[in-house]
N, C-alpha and C. Protein backbone atom coordinates (compact mmCIF):
# COMPACT_ATOMS: atom_id res chain seq x y z
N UNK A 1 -23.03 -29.80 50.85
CA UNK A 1 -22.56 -28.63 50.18
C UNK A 1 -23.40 -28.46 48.90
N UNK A 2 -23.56 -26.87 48.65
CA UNK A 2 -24.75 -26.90 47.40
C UNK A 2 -23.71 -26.95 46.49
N UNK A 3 -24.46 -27.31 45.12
CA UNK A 3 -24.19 -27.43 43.92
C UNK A 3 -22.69 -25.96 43.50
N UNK A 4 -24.10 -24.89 43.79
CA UNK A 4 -23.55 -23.34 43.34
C UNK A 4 -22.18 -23.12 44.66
N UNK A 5 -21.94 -23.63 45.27
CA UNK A 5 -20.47 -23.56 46.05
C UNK A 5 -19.65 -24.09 45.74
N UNK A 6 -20.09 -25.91 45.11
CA UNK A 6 -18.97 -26.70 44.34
C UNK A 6 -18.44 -25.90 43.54
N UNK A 7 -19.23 -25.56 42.64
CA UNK A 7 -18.97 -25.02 41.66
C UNK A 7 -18.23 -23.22 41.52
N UNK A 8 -18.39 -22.38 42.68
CA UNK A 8 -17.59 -21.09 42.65
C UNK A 8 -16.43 -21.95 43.38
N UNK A 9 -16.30 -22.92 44.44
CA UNK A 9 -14.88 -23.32 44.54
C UNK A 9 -14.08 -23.44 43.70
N UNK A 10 -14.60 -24.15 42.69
CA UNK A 10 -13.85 -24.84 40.83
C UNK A 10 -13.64 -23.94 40.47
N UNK A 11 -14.20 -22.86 40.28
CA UNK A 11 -13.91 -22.58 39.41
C UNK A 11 -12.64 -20.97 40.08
N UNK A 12 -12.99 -21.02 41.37
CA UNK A 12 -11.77 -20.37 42.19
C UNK A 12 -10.50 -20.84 42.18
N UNK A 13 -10.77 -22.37 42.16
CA UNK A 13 -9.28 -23.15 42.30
C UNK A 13 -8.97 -22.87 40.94
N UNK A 14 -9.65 -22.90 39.86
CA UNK A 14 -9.24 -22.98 38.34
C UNK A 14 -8.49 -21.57 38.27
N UNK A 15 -9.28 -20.62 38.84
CA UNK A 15 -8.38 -19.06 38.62
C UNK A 15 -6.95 -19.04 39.35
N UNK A 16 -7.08 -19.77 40.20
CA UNK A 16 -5.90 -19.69 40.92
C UNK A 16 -5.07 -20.85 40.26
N UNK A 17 -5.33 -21.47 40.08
CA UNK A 17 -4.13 -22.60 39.32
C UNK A 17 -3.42 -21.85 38.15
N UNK A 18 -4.37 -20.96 37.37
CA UNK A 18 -3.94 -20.33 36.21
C UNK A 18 -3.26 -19.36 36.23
N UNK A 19 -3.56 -18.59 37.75
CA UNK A 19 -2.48 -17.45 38.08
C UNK A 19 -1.49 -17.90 38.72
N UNK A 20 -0.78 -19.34 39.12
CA UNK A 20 0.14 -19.94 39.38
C UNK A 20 0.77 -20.09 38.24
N UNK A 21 0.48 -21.02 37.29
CA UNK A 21 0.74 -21.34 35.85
C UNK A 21 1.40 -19.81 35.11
N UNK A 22 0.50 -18.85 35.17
CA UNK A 22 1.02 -17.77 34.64
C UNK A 22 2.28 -16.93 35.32
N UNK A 23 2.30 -16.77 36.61
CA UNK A 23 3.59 -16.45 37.33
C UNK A 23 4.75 -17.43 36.86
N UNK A 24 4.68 -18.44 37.19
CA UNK A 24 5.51 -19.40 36.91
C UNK A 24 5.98 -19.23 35.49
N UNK A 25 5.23 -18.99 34.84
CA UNK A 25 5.56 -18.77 33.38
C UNK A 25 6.25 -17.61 33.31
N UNK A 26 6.02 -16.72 33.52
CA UNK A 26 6.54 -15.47 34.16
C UNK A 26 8.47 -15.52 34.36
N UNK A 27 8.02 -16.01 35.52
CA UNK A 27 9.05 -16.29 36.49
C UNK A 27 10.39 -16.94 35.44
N UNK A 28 10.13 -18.16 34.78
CA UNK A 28 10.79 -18.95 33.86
C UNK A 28 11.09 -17.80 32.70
N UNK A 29 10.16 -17.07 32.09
CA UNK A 29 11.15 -15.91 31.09
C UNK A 29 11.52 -14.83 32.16
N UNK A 30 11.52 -14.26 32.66
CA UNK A 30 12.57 -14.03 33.44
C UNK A 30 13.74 -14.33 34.04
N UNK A 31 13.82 -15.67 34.46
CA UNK A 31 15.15 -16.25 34.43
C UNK A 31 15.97 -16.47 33.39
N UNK A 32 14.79 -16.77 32.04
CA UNK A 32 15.69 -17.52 31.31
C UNK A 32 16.64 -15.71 30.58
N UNK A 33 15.81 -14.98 30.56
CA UNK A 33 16.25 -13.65 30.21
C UNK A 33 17.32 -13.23 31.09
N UNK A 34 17.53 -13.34 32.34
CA UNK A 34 18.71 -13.31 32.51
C UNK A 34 19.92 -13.73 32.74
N UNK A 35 19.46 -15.10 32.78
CA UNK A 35 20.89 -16.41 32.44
C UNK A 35 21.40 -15.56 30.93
N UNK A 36 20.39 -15.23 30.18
CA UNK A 36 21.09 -15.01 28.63
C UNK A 36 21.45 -13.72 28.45
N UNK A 37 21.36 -13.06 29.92
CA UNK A 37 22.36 -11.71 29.71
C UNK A 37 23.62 -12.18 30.59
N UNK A 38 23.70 -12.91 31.25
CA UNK A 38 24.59 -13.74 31.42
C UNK A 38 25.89 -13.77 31.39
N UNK A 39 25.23 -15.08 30.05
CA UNK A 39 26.01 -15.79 29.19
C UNK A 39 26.33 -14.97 27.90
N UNK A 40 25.98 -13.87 27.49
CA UNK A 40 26.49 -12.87 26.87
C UNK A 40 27.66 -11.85 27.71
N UNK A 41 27.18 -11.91 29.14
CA UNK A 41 28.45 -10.81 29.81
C UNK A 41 29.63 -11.91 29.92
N UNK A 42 29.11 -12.90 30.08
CA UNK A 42 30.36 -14.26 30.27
C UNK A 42 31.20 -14.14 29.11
N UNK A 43 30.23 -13.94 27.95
CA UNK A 43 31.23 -14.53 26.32
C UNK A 43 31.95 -12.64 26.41
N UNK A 44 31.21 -11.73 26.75
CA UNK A 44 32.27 -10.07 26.23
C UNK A 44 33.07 -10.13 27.14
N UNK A 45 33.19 -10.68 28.67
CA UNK A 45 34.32 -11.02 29.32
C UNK A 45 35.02 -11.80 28.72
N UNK A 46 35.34 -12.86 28.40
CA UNK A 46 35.98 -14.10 27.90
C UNK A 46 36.93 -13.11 26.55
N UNK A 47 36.05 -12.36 25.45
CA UNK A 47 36.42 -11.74 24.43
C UNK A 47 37.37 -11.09 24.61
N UNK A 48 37.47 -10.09 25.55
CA UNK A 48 37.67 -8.88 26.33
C UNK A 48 38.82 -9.44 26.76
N UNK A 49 39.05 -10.74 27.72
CA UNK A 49 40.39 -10.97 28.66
C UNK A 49 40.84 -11.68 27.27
N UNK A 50 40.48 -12.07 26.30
CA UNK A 50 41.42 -13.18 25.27
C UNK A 50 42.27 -11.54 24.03
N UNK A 51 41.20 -10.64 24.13
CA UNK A 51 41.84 -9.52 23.32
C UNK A 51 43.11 -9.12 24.02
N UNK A 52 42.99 -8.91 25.96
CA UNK A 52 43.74 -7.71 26.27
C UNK A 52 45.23 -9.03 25.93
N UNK A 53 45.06 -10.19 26.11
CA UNK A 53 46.00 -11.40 26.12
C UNK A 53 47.02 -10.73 24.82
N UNK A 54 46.32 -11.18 24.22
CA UNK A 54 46.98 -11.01 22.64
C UNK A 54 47.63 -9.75 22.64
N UNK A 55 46.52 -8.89 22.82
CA UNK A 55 47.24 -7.40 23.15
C UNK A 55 48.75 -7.21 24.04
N UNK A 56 48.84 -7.83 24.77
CA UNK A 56 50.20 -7.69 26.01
C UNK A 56 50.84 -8.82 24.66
N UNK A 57 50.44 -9.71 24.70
CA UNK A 57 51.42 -11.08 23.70
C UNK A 57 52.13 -10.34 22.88
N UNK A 58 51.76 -9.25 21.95
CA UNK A 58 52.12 -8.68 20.83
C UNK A 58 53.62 -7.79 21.61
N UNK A 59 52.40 -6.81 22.52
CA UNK A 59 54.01 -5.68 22.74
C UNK A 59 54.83 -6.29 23.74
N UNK A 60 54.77 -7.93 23.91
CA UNK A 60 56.41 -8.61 24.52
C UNK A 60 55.69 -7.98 26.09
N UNK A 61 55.03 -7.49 26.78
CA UNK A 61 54.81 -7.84 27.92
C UNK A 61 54.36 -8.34 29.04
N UNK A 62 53.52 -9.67 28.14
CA UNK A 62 52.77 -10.25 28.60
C UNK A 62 53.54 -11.22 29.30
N UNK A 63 54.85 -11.13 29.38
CA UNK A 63 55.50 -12.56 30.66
C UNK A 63 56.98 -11.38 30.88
N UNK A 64 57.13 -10.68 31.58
CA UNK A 64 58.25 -9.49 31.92
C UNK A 64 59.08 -9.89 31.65
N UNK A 65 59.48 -11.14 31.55
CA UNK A 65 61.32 -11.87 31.67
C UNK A 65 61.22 -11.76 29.49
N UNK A 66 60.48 -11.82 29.14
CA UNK A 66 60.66 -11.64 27.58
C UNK A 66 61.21 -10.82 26.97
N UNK A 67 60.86 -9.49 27.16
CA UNK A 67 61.52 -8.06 26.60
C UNK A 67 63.21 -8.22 27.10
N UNK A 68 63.13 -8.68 28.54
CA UNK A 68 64.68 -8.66 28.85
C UNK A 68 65.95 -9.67 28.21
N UNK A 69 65.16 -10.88 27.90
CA UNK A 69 65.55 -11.92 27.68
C UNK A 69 65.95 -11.70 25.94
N UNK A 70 65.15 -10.37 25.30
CA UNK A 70 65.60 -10.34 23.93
C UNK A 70 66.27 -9.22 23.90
N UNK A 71 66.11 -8.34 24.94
CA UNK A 71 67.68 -7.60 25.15
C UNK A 71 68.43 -7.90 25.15
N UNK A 72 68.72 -9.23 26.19
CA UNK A 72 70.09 -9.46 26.33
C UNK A 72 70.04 -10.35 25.17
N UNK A 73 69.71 -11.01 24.65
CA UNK A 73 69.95 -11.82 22.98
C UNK A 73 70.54 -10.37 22.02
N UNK A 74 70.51 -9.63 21.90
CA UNK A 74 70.47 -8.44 21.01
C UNK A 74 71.75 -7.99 21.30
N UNK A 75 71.95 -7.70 22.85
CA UNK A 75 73.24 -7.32 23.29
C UNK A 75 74.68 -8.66 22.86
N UNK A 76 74.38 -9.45 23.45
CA UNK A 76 75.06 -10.85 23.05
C UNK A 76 75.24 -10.61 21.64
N UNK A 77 74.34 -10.79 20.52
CA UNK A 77 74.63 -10.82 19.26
C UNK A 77 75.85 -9.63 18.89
N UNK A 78 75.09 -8.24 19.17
CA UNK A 78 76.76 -7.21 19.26
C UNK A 78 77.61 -7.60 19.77
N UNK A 79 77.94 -8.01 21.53
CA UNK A 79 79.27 -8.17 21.26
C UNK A 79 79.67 -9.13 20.43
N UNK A 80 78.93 -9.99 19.89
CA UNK A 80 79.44 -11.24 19.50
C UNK A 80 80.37 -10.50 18.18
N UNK A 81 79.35 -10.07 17.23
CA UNK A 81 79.55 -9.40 16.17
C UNK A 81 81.18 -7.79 16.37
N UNK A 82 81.07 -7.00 17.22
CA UNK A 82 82.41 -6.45 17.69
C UNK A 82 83.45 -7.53 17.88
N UNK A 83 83.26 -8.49 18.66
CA UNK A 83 84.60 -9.48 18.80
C UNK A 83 84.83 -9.95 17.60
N UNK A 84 84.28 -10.14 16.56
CA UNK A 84 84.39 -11.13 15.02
C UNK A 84 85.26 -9.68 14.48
N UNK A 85 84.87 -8.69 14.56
CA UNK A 85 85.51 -7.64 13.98
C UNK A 85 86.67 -7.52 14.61
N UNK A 86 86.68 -6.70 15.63
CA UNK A 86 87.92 -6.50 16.14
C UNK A 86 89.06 -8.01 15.58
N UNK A 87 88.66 -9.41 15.99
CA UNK A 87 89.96 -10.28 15.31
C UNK A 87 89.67 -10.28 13.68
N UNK A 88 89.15 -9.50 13.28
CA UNK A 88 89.42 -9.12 11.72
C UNK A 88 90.41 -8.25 11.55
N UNK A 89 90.35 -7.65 12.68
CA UNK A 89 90.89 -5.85 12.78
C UNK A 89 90.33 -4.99 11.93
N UNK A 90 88.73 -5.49 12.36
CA UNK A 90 88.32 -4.27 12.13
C UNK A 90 87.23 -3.96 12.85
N UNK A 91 88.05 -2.64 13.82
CA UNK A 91 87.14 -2.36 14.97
C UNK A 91 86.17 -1.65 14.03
N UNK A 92 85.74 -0.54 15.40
CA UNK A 92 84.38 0.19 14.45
C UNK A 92 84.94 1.54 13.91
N UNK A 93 86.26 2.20 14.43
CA UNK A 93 86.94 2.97 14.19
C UNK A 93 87.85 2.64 12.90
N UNK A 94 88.42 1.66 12.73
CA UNK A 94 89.07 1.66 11.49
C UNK A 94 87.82 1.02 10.76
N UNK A 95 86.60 0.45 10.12
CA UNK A 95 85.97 0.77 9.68
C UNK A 95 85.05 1.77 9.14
N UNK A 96 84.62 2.65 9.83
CA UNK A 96 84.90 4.02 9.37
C UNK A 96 85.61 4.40 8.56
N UNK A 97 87.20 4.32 8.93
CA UNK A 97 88.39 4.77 7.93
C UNK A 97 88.10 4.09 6.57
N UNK A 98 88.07 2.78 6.71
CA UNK A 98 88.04 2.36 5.74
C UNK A 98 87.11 2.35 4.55
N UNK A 99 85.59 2.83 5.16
CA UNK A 99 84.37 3.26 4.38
C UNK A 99 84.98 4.80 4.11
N UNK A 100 85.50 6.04 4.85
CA UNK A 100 86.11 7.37 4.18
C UNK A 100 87.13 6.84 3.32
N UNK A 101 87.66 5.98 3.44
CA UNK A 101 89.00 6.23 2.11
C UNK A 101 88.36 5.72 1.01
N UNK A 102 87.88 4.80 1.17
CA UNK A 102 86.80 4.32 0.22
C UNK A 102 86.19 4.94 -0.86
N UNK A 103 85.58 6.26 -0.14
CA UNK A 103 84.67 6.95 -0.34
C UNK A 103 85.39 7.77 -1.20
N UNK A 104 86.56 8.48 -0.88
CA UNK A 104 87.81 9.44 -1.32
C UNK A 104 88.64 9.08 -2.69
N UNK A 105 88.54 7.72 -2.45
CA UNK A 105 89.16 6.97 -4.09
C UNK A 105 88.19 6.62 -5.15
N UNK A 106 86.71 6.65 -4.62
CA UNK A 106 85.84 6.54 -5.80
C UNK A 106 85.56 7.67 -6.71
């Protein structure tokens, strides 16, 4: 083999190794560019489901049995509070009266 063939082989393989090297290089910011759009849609998801969380946490509907469960606490507390009255004798009707006469003698 002549000299001048060794040598356009070399220096063929050299172009081509370098346009491997360069794809590859390529190739690697490209991936890495979109793992890191990613891991940015990963973290505004993550943001996004931890906001809407809090969001439901706040207006009591984030577990359904909650809102009901402080109804009926609310309801319970009234009657509780009517029964303490009424064995006072004082329903909600003679209270009333008793805030107008009240009112009439001041």
């Amino acid at each position: 083999m002549r000299i001048q063939d060794r040598a356009a082989r070399n220096i063929a393989q050299a172009k081509a190794e370098a346009e491997i090297v360069r794809v590859e290089g390529q190739a690697r910011l490209e991936i890495a560019r979109i793992e890191g759009q990613r891991r940015i849609a990963e973290q505004n998801w993550e943001h996004e489901i931890m906001r809407y969380k809090h969001q439901l946490a706040r207006s009591k509907r984030y577990e359904p049995y909650q809102a009901a469960k402080e109804e009926g606490e609310k309801r319970e507390l009234r009657n509780r509070r009517t029964a303490e009255r009424r064995e006072e004798g004082l329903g909600f009707g003679t209270l009333r009266r008793c805030i107008k006469s009240c009112k009439r003698h001041i």
